[in-house]
PDB file of N, CA and C in Angstrom:
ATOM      1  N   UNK A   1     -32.008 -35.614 -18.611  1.00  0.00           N
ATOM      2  CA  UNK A   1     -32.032 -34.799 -17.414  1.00  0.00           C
ATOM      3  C   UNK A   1     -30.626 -34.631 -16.836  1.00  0.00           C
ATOM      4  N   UNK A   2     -29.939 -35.605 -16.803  1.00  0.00           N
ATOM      5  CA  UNK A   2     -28.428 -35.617 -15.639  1.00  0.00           C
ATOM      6  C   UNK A   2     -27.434 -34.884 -17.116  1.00  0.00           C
ATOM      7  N   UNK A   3     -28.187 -34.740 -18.431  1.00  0.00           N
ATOM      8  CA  UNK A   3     -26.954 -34.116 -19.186  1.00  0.00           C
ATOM      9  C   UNK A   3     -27.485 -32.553 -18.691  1.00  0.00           C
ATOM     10  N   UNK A   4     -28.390 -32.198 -18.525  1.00  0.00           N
ATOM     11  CA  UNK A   4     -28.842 -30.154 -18.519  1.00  0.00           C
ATOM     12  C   UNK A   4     -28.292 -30.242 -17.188  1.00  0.00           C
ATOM     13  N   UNK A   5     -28.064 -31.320 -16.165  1.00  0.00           N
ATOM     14  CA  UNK A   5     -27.785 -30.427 -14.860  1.00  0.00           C
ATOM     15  C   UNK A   5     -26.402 -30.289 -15.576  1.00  0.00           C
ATOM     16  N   UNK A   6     -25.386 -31.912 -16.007  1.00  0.00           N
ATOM     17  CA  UNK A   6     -24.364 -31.619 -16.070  1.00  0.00           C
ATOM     18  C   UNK A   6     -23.385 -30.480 -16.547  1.00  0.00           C
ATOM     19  N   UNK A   7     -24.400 -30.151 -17.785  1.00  0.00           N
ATOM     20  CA  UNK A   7     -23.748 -29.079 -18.442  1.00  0.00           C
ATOM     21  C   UNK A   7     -24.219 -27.342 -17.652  1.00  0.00           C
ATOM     22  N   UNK A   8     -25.232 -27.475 -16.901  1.00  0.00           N
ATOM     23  CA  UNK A   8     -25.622 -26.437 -15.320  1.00  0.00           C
ATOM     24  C   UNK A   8     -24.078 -26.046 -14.848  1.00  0.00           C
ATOM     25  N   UNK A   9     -23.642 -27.252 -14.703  1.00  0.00           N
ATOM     26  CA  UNK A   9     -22.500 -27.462 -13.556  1.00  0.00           C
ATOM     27  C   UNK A   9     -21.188 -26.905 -14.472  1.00  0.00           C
ATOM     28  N   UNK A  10     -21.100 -27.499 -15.739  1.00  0.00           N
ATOM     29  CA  UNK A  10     -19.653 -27.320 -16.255  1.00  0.00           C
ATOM     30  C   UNK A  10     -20.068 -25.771 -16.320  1.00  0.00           C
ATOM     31  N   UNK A  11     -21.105 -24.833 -16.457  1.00  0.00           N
ATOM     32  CA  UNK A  11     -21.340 -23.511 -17.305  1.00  0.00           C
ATOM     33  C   UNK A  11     -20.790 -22.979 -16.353  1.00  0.00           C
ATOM     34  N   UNK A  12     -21.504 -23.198 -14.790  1.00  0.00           N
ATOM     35  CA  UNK A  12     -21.726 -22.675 -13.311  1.00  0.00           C
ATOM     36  C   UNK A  12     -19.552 -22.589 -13.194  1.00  0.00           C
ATOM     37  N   UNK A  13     -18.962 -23.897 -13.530  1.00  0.00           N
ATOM     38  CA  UNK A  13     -17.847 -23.783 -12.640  1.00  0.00           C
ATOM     39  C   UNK A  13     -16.761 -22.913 -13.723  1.00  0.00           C
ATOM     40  N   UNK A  14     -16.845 -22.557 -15.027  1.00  0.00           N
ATOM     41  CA  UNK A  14     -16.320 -22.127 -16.041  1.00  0.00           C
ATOM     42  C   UNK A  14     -16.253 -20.467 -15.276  1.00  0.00           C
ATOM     43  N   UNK A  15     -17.472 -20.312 -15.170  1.00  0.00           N
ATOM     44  CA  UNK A  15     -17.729 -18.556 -14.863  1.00  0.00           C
ATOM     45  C   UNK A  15     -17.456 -18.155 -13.203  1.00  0.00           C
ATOM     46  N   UNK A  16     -16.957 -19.337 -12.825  1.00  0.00           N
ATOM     47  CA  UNK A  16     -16.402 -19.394 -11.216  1.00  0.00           C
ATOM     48  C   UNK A  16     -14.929 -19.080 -11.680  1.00  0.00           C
ATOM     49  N   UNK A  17     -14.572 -20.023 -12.299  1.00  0.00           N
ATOM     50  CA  UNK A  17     -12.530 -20.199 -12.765  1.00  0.00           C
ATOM     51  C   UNK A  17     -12.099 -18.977 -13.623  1.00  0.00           C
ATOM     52  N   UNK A  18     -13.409 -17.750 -14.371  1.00  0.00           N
ATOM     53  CA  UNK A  18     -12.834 -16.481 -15.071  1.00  0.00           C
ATOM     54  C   UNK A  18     -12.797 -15.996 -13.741  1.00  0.00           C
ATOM     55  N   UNK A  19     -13.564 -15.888 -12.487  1.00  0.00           N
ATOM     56  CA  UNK A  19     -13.421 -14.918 -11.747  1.00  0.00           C
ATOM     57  C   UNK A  19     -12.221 -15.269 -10.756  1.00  0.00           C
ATOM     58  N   UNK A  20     -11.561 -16.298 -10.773  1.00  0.00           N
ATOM     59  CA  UNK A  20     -10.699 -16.330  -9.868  1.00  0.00           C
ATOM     60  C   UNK A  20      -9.450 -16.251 -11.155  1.00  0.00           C
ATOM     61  N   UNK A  21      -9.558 -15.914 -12.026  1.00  0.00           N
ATOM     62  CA  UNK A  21      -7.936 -15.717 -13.048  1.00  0.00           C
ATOM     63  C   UNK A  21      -8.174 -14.446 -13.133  1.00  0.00           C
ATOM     64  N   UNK A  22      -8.920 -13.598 -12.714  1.00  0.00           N
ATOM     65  CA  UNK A  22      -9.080 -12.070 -13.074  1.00  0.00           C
ATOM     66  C   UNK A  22      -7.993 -11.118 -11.805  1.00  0.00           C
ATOM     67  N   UNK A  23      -7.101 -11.309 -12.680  1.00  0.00           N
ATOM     68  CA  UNK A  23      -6.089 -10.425 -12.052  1.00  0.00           C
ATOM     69  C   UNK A  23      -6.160  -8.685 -12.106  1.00  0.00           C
ATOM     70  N   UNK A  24      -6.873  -8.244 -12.218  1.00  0.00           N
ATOM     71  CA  UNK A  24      -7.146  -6.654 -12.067  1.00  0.00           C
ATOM     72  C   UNK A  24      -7.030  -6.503 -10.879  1.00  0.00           C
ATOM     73  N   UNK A  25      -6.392  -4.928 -10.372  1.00  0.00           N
ATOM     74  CA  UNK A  25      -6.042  -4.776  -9.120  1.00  0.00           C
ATOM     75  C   UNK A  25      -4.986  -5.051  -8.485  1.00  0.00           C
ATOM     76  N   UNK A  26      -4.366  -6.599  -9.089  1.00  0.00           N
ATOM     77  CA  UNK A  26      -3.367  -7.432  -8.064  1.00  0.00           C
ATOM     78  C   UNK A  26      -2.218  -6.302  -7.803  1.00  0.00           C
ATOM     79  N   UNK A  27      -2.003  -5.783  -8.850  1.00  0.00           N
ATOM     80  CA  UNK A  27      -1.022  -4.627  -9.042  1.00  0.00           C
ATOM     81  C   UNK A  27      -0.893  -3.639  -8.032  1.00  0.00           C
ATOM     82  N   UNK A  28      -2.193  -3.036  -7.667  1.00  0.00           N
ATOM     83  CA  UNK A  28      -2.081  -1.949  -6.754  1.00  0.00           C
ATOM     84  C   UNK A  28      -2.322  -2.555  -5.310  1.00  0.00           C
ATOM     85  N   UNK A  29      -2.614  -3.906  -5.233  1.00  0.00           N
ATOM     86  CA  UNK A  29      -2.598  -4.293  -4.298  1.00  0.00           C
ATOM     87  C   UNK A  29      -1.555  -4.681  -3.422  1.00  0.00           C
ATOM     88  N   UNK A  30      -0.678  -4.955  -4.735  1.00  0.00           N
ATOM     89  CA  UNK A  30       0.935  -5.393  -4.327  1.00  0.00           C
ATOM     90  C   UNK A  30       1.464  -3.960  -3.909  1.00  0.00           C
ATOM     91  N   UNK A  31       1.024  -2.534  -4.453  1.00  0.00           N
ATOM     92  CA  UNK A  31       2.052  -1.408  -4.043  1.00  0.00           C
ATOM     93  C   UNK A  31       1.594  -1.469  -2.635  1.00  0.00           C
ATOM     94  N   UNK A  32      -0.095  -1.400  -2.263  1.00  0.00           N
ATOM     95  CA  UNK A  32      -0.239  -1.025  -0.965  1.00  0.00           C
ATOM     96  C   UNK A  32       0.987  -1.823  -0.224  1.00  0.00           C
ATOM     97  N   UNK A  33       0.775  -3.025  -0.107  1.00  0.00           N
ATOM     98  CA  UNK A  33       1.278  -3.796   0.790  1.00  0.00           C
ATOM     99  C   UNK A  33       2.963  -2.958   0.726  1.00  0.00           C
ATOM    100  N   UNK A  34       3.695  -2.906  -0.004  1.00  0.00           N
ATOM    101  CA  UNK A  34       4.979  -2.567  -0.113  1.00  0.00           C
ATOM    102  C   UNK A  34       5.004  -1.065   0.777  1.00  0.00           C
ATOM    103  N   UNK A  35       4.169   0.327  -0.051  1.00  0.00           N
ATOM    104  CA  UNK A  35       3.672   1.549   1.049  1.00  0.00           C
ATOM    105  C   UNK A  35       3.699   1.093   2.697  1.00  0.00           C
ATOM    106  N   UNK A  36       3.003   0.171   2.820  1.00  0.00           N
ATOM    107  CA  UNK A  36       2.615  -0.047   4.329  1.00  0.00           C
ATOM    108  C   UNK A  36       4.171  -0.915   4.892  1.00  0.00           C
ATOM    109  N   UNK A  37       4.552  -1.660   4.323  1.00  0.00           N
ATOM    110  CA  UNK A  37       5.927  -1.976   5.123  1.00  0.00           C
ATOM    111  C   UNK A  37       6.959  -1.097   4.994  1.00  0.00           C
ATOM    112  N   UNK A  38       6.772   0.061   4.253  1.00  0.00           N
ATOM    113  CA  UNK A  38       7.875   0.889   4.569  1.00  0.00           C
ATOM    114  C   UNK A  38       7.536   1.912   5.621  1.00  0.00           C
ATOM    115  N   UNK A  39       5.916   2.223   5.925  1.00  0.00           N
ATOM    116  CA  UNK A  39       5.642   2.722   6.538  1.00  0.00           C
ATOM    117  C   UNK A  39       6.083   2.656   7.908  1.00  0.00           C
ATOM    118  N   UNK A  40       5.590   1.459   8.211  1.00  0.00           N
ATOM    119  CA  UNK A  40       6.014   0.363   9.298  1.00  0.00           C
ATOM    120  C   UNK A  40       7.714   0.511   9.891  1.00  0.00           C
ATOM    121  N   UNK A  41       8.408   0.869   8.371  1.00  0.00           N
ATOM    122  CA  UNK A  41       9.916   0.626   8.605  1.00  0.00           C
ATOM    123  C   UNK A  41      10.116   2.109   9.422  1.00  0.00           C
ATOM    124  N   UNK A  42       9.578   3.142   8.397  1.00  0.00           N
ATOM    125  CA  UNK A  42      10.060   4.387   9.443  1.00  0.00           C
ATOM    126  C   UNK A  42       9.566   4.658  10.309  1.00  0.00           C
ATOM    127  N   UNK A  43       8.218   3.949  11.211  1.00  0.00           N
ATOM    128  CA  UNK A  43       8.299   4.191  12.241  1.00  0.00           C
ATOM    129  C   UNK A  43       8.842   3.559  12.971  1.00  0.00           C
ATOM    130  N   UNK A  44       9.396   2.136  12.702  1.00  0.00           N
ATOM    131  CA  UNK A  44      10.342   1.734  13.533  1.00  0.00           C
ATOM    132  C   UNK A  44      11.588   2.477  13.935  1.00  0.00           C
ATOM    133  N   UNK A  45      12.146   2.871  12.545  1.00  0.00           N
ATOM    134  CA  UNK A  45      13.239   3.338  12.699  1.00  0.00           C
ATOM    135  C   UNK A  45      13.345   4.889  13.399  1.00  0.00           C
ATOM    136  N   UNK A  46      11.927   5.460  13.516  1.00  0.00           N
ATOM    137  CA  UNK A  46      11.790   6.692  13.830  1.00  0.00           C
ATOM    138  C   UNK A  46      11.945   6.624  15.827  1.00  0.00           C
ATOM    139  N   UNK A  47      11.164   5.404  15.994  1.00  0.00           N
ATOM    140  CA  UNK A  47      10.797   5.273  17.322  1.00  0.00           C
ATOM    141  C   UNK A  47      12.179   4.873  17.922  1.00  0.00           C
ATOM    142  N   UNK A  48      13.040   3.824  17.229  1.00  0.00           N
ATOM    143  CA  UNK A  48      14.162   3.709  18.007  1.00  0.00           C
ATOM    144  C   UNK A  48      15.594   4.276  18.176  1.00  0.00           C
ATOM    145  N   UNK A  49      15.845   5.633  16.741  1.00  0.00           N
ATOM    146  CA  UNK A  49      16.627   6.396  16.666  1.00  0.00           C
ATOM    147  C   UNK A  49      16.354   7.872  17.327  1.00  0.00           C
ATOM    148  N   UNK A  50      15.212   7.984  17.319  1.00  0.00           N
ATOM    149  CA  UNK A  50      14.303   9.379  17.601  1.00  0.00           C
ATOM    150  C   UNK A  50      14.357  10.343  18.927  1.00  0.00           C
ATOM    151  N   UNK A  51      15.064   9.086  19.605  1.00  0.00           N
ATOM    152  CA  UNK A  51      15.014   9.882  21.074  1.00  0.00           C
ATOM    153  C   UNK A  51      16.513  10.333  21.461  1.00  0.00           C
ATOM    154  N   UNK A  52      17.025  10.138  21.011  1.00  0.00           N
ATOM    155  CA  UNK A  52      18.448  11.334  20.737  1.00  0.00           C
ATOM    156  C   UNK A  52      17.890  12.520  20.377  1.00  0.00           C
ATOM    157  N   UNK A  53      18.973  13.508  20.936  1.00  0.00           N
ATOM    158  CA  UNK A  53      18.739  14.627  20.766  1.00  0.00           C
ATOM    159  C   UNK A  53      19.129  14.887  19.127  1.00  0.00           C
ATOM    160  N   UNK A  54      20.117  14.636  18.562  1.00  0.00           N
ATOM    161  CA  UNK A  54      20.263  14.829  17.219  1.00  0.00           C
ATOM    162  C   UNK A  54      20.024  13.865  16.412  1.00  0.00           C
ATOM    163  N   UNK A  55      18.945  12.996  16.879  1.00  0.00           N
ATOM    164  CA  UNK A  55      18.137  11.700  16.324  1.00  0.00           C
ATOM    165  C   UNK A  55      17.518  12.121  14.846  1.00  0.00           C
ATOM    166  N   UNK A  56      17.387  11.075  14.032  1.00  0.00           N
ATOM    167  CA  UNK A  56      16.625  11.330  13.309  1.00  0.00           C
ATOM    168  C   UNK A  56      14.836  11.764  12.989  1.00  0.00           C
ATOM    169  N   UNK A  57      14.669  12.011  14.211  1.00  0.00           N
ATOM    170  CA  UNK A  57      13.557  12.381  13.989  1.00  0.00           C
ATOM    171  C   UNK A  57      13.212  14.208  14.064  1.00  0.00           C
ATOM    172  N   UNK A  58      14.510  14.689  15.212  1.00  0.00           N
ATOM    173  CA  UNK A  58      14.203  15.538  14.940  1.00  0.00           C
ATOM    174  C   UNK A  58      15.015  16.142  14.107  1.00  0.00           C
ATOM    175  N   UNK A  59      15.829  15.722  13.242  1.00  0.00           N
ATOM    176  CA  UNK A  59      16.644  16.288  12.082  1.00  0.00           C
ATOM    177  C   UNK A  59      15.865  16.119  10.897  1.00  0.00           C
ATOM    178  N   UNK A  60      14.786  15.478  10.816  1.00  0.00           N
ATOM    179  CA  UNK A  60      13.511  15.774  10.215  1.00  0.00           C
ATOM    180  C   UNK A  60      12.630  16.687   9.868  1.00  0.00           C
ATOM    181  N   UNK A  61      12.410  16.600  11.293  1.00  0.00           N
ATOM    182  CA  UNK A  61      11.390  18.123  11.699  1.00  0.00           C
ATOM    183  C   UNK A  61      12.103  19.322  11.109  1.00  0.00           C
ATOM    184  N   UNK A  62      13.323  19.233  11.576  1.00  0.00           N
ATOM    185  CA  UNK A  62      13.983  20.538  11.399  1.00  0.00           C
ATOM    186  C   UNK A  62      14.015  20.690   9.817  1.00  0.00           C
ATOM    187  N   UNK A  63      14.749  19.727   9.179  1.00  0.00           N
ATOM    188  CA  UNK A  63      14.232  19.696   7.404  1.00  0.00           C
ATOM    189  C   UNK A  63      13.145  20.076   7.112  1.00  0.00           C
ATOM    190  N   UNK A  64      12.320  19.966   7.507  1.00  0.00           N
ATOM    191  CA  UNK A  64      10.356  19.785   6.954  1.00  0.00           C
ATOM    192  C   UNK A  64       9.973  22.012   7.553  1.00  0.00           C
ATOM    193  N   UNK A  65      11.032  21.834   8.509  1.00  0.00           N
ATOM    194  CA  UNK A  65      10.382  23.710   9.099  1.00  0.00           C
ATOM    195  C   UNK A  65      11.276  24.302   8.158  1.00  0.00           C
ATOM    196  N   UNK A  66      12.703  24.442   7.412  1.00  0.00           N
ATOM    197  CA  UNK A  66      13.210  24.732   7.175  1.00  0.00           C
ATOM    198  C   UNK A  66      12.896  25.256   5.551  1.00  0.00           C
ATOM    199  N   UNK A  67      12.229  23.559   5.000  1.00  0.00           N
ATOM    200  CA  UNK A  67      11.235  23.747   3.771  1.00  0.00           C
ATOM    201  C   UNK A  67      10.469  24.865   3.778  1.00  0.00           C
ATOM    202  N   UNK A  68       9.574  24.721   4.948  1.00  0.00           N
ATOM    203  CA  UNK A  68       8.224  25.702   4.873  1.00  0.00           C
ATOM    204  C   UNK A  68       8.713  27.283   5.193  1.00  0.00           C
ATOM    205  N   UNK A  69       9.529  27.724   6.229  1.00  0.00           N
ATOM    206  CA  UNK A  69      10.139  28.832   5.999  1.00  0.00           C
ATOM    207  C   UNK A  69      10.812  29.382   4.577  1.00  0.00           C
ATOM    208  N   UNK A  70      10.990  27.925   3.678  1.00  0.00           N
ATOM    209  CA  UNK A  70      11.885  28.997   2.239  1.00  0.00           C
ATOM    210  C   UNK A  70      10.221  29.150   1.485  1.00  0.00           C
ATOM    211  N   UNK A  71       8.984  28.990   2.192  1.00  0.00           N
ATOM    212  CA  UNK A  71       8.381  29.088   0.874  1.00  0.00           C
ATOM    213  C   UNK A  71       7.451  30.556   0.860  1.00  0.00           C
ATOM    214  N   UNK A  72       7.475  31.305   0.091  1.00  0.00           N
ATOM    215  CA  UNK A  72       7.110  32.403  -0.113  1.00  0.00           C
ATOM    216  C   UNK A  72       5.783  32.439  -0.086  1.00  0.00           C
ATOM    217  N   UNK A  73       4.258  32.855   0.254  1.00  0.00           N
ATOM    218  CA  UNK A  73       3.593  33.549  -0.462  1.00  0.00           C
ATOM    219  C   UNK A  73       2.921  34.701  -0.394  1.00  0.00           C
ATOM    220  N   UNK A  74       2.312  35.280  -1.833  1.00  0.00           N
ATOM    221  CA  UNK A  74       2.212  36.372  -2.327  1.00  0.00           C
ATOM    222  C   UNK A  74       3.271  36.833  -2.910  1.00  0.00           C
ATOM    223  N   UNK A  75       3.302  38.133  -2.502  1.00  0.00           N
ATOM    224  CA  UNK A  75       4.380  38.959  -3.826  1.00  0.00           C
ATOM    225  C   UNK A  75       5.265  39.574  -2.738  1.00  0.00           C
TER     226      UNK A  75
END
């Protein structure tokens, strides 16, 4: 009897220890995190340079309207 639980137990903790070495994901989990602290960075840097008049935020804007004015459509 105490060998079927024992070997219960070794089966039970074997198929516990694949699921915690299963590294799938870790990868994109690591980009989020990296995305989100840069995110973080430009709005810092947005919020505390931004309020100048020739701040970077709105020398931004002005880049981003400047884009959309060169873009054509139709013919």
């Amino acid at each position: 009897m105490m060998n079927k639980v024992c070997s219960y137990l070794y089966a039970k903790a074997s198929t516990i220890g694949q699921y915690t070495r299963n590294e799938k994901g870790a990868q994109a989990i690591e980009y989020v995190g990296v995305a989100a602290v840069v995110v973080v960075l430009i709005i810092a840097l947005m919020s505390l340079f931004g309020k100048e008049s020739g701040g970077i935020a709105s020398t931004l804007v002005d880049k981003v309207k400047e884009a959309i004015d060169k873009i054509k459509i139709g013919g």
